[in-house]
Protein backbone atom coordinates (compact mmCIF):
# COMPACT_ATOMS: atom_id res chain seq x y z
CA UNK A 1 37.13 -62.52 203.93
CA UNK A 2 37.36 -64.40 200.43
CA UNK A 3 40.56 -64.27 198.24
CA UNK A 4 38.57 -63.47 195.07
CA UNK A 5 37.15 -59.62 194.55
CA UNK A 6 33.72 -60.04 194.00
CA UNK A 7 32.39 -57.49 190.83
CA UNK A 8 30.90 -54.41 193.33
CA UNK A 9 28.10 -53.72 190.48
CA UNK A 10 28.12 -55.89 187.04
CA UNK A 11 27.51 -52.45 185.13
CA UNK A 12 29.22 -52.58 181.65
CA UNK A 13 31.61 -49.83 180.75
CA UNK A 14 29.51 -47.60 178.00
CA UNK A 15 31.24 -48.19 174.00
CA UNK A 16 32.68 -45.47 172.25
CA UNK A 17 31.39 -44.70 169.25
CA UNK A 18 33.49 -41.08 168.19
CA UNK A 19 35.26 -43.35 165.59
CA UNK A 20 31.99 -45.16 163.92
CA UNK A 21 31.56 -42.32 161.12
CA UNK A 22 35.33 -42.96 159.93
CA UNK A 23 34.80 -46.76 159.57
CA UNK A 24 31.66 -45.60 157.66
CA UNK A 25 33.12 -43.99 155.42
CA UNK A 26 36.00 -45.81 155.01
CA UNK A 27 33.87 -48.71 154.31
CA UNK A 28 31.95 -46.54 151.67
CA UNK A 29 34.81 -45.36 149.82
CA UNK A 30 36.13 -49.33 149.74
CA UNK A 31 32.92 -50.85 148.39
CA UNK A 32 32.63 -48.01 145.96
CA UNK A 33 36.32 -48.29 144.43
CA UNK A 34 35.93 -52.25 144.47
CA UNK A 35 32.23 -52.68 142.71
CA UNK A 36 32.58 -52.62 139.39
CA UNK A 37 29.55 -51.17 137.66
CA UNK A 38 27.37 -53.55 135.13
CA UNK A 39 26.13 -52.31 132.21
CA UNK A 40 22.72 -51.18 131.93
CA UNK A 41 22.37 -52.32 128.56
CA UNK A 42 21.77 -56.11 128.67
CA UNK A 43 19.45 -57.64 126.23
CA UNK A 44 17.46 -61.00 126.81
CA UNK A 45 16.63 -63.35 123.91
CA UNK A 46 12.86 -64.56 124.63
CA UNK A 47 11.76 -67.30 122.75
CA UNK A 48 8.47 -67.62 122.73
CA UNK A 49 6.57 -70.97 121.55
CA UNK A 50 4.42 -70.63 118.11
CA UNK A 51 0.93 -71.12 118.02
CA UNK A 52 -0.19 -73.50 115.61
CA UNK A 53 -3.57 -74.19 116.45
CA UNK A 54 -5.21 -70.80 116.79
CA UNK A 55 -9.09 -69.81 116.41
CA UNK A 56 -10.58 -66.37 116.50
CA UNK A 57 -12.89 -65.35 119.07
CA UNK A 58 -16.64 -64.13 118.71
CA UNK A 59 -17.66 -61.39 120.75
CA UNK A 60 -21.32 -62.07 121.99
């Protein structure tokens, strides 16, 4: 006889998951309040180096 309870078969108890859609959506509606949308309209300066030594090609 031993004073500790040994574990009679190491099986894990199984996880609910009947509340995962909620935190889904809850997490959905959160991230969609908080992001704030950018605007679509940016523009990007590009400036482009000059060519100042430039030769036409011949076509042979």
């Amino acid at each position: 006889m031993s004073k500790f309870k040994k574990k009679k078969s190491g099986d894990l108890p199984a996880i609910s998951t009947a509340s995962l859609p909620d935190i889904v959506f809850m997490l959905l509606f959160f991230f969609m309040v908080v992001t704030v949308l950018r605007d679509s309209n940016l523009l990007v300066m590009q400036r482009l180096p000059k060519g100042d030594q430039v030769e036409k090609l011949q076509k042979d």
